[in-house]
N, C-alpha and C. Protein backbone atom coordinates (compact mmCIF):
# COMPACT_ATOMS: atom_id res chain seq x y z
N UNK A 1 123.26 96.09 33.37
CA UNK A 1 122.09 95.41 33.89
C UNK A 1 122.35 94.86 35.29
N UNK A 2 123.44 94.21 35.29
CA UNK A 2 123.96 93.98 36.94
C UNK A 2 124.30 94.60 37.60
N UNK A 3 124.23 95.80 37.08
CA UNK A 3 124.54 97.27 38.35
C UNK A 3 122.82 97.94 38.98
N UNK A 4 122.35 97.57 37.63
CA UNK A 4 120.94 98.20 38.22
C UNK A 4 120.55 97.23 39.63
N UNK A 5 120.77 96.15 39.38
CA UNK A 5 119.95 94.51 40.37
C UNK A 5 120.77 94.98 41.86
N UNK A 6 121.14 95.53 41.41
CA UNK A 6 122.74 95.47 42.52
C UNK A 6 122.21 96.74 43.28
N UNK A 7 121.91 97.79 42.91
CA UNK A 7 121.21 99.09 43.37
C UNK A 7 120.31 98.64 44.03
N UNK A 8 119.14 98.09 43.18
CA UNK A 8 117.83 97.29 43.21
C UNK A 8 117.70 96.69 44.85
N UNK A 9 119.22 95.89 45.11
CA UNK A 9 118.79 95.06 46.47
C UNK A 9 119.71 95.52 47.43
N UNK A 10 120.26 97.02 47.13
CA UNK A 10 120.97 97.67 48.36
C UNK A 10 119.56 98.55 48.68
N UNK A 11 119.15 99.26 47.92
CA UNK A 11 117.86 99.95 48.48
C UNK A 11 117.01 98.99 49.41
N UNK A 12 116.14 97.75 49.00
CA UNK A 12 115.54 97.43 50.07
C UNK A 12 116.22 96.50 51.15
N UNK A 13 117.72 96.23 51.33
CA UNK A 13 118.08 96.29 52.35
C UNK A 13 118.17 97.38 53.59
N UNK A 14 118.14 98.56 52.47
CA UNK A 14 118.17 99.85 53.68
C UNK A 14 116.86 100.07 53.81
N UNK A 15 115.89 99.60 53.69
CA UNK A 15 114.49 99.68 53.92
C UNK A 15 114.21 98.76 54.89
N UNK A 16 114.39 97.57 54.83
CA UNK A 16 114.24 96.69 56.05
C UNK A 16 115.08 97.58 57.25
N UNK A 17 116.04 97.72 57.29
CA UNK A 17 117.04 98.59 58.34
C UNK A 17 115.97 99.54 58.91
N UNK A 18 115.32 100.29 58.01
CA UNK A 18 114.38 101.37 58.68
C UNK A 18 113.11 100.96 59.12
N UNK A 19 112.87 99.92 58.48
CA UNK A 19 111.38 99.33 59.44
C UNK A 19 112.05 98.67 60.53
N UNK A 20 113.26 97.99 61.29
CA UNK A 20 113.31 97.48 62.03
C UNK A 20 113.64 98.36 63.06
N UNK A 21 114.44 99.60 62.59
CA UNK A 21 114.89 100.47 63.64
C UNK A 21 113.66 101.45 64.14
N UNK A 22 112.60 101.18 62.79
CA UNK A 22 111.27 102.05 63.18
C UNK A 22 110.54 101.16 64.25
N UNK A 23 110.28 99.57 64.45
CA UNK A 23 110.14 98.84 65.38
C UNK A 23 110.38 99.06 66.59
N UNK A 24 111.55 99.19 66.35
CA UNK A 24 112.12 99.19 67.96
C UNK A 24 111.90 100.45 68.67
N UNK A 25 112.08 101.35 67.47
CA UNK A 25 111.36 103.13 68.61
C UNK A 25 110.23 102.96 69.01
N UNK A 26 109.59 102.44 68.58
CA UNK A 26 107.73 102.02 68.58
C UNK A 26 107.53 101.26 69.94
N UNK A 27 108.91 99.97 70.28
CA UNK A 27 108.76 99.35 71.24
C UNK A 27 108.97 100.07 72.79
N UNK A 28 110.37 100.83 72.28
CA UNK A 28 111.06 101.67 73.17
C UNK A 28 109.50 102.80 73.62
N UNK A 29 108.91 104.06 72.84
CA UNK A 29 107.78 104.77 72.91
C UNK A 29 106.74 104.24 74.24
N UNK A 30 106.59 102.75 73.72
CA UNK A 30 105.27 102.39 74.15
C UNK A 30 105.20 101.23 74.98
N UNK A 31 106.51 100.70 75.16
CA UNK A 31 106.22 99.59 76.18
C UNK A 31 107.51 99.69 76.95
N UNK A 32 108.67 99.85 76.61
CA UNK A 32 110.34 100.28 77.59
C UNK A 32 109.99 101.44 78.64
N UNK A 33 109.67 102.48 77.98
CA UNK A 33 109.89 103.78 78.64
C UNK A 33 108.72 104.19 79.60
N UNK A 34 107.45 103.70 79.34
CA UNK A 34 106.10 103.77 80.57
C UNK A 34 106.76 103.08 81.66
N UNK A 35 107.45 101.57 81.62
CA UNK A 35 107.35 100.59 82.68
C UNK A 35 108.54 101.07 83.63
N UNK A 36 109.61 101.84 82.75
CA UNK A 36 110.69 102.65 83.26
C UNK A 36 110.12 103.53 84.23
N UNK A 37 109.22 104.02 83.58
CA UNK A 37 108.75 105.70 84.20
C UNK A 37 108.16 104.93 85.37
N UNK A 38 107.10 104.05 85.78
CA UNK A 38 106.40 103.24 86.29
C UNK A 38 107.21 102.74 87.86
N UNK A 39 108.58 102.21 87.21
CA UNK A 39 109.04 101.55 88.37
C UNK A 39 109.85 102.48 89.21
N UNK A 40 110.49 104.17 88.50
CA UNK A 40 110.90 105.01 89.33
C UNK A 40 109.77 105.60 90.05
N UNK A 41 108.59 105.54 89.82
CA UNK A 41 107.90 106.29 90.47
C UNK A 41 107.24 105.84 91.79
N UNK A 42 107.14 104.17 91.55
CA UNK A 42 106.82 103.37 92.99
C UNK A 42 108.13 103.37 93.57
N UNK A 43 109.45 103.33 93.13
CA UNK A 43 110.76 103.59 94.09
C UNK A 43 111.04 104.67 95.19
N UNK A 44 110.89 105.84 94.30
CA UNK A 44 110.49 107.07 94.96
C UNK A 44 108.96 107.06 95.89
N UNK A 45 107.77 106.64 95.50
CA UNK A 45 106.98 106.32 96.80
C UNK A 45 107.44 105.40 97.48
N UNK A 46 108.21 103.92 97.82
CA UNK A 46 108.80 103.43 98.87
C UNK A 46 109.88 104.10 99.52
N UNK A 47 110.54 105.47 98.92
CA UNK A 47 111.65 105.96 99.97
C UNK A 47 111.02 106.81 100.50
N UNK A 48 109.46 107.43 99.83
CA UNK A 48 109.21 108.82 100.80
C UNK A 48 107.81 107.65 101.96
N UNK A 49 108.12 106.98 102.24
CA UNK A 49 107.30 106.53 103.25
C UNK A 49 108.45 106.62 104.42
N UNK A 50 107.10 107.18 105.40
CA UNK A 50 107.84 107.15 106.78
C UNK A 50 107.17 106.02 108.19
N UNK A 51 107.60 106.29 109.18
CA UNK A 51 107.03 105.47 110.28
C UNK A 51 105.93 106.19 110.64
N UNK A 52 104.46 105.27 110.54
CA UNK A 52 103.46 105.73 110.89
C UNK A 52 103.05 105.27 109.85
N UNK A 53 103.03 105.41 108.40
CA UNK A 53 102.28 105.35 107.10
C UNK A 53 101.09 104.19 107.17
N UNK A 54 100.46 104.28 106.77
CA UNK A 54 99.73 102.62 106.50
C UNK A 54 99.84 102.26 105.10
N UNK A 55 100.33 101.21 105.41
CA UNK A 55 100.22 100.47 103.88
C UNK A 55 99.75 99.07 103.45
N UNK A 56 99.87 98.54 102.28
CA UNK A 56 98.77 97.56 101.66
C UNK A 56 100.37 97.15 100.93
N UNK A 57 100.87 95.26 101.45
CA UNK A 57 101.38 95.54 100.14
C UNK A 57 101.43 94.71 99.15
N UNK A 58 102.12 93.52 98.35
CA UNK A 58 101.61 93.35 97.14
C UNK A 58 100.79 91.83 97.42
N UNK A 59 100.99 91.06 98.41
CA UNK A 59 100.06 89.80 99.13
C UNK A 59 98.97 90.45 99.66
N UNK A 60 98.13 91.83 99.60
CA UNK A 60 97.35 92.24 99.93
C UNK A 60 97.38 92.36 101.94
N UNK A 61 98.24 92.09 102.73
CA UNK A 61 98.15 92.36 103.94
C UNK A 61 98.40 94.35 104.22
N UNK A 62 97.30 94.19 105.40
CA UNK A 62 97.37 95.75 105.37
C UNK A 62 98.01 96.35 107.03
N UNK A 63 98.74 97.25 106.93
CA UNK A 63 99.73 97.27 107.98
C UNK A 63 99.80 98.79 108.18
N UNK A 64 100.95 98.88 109.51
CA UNK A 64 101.08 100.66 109.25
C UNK A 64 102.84 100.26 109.61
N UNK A 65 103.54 101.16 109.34
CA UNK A 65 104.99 101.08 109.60
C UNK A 65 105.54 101.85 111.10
N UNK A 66 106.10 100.73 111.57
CA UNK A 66 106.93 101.31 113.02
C UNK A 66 108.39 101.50 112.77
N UNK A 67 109.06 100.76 112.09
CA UNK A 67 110.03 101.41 111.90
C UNK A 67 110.68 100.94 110.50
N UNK A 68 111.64 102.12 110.06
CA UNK A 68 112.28 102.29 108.56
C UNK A 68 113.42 102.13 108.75
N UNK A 69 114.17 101.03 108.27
CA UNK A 69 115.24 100.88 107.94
C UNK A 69 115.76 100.62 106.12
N UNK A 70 117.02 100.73 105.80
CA UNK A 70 117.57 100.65 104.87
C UNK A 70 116.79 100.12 103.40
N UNK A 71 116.67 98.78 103.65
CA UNK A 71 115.66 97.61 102.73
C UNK A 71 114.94 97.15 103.05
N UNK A 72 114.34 97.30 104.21
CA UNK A 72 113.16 96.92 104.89
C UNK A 72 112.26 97.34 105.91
N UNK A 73 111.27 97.44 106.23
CA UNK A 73 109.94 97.94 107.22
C UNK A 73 109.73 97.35 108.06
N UNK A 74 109.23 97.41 109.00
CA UNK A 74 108.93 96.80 110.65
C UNK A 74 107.06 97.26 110.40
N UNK A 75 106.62 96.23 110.00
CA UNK A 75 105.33 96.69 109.90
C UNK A 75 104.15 96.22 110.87
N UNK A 76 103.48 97.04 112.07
CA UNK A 76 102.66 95.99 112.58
C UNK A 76 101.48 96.16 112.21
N UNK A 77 101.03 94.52 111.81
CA UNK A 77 99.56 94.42 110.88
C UNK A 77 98.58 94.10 111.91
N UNK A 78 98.71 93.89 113.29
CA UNK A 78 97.71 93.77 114.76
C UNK A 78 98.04 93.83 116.04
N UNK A 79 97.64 94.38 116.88
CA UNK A 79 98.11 94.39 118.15
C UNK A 79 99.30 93.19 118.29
N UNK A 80 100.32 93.47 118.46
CA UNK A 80 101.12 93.27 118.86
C UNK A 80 101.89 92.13 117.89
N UNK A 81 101.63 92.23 116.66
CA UNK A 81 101.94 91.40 115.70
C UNK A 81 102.45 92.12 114.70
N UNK A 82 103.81 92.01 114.40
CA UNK A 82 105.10 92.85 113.72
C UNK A 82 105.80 91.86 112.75
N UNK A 83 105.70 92.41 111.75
CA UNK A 83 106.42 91.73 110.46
C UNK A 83 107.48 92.37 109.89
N UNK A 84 109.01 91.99 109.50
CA UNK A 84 109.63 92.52 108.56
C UNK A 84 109.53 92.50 107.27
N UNK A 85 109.11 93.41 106.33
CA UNK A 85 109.40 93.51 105.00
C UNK A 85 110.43 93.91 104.41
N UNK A 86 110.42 93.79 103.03
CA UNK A 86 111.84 94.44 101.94
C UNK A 86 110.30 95.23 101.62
N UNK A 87 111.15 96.57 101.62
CA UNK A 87 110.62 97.77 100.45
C UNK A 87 110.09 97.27 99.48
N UNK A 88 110.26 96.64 99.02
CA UNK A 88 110.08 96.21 97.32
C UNK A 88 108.33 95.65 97.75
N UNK A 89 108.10 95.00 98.63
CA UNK A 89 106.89 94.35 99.02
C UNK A 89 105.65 95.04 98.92
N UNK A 90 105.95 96.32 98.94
CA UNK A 90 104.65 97.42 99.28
C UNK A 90 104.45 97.68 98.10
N UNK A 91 103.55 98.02 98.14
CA UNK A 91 102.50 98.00 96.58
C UNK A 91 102.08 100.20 96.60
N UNK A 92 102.61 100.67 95.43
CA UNK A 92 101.88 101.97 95.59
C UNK A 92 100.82 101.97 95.42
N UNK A 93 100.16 101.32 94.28
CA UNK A 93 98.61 101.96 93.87
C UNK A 93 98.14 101.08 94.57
N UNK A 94 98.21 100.29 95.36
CA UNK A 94 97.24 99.62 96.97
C UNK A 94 96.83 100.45 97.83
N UNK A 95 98.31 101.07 98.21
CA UNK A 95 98.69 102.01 99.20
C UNK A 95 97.42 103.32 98.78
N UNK A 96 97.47 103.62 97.49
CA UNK A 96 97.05 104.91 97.36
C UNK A 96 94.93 104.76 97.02
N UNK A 97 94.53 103.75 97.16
CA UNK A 97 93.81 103.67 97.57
C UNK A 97 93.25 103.30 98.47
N UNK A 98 94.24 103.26 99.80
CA UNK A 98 93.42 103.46 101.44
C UNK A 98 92.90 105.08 100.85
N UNK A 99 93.68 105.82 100.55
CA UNK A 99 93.32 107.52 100.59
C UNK A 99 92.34 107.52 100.02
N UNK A 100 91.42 106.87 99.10
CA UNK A 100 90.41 107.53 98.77
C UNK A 100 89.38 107.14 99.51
N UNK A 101 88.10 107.87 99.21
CA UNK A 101 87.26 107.69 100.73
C UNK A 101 85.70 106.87 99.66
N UNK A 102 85.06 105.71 100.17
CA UNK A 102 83.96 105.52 99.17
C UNK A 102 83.03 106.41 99.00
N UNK A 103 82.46 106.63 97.73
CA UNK A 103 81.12 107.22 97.81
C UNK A 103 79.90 106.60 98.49
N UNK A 104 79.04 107.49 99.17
CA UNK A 104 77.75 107.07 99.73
C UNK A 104 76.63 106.85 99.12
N UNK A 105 76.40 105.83 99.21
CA UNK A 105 75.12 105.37 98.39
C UNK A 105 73.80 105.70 99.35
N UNK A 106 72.84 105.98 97.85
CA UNK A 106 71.49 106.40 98.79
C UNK A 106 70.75 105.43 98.89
């Protein structure tokens, strides 16, 4: 009888084990691996920007780039008014809607 109890509460220990490890794939699926995918993909748009680009970045100021260095941009946002940024500052999906153009209303 104390072998059965004993079976009894090794099984749903290995059941909790599999809902927790089923948890965490669930977490990993749907919230780890998008924000992963997410932050290589604005990395890679801050290295393929060049001098000239215009950009928007995450304080909403809108600029074009004069010059590219290492970790940071030389951005001038007005005649004759030049700011340094860190890369990290520029915003992609800001950036990527200067490119779209509005629709015309009738």
């Amino acid at each position: 009888m104390t072998l059965s109890i004993l079976l009894q509460a090794q099984g749903g220990g290995i059941m909790n084990i599999v809902f927790l490890l089923s948890i965490i794939v669930v977490f990993y699926f749907f919230m780890i691996r998008p924000q992963v995918k997410k932050q290589k993909q604005e990395k890679e748009f801050r290295e393929s920007l060049t001098k000239g680009a215009k950009i928007v970045t995450i304080g909403g100021i809108h600029g074009r780039i004069i010059e590219v260095n290492d970790r940071t941009f030389l951005v001038e946002i007005d005649s004759n008014v030049r700011v340094k940024l860190e890369k990290t500052a520029v915003s992609a999906d800001a950036t990527r809607t200067l490119d779209v153009q509005p629709k015309a209303t009738a």
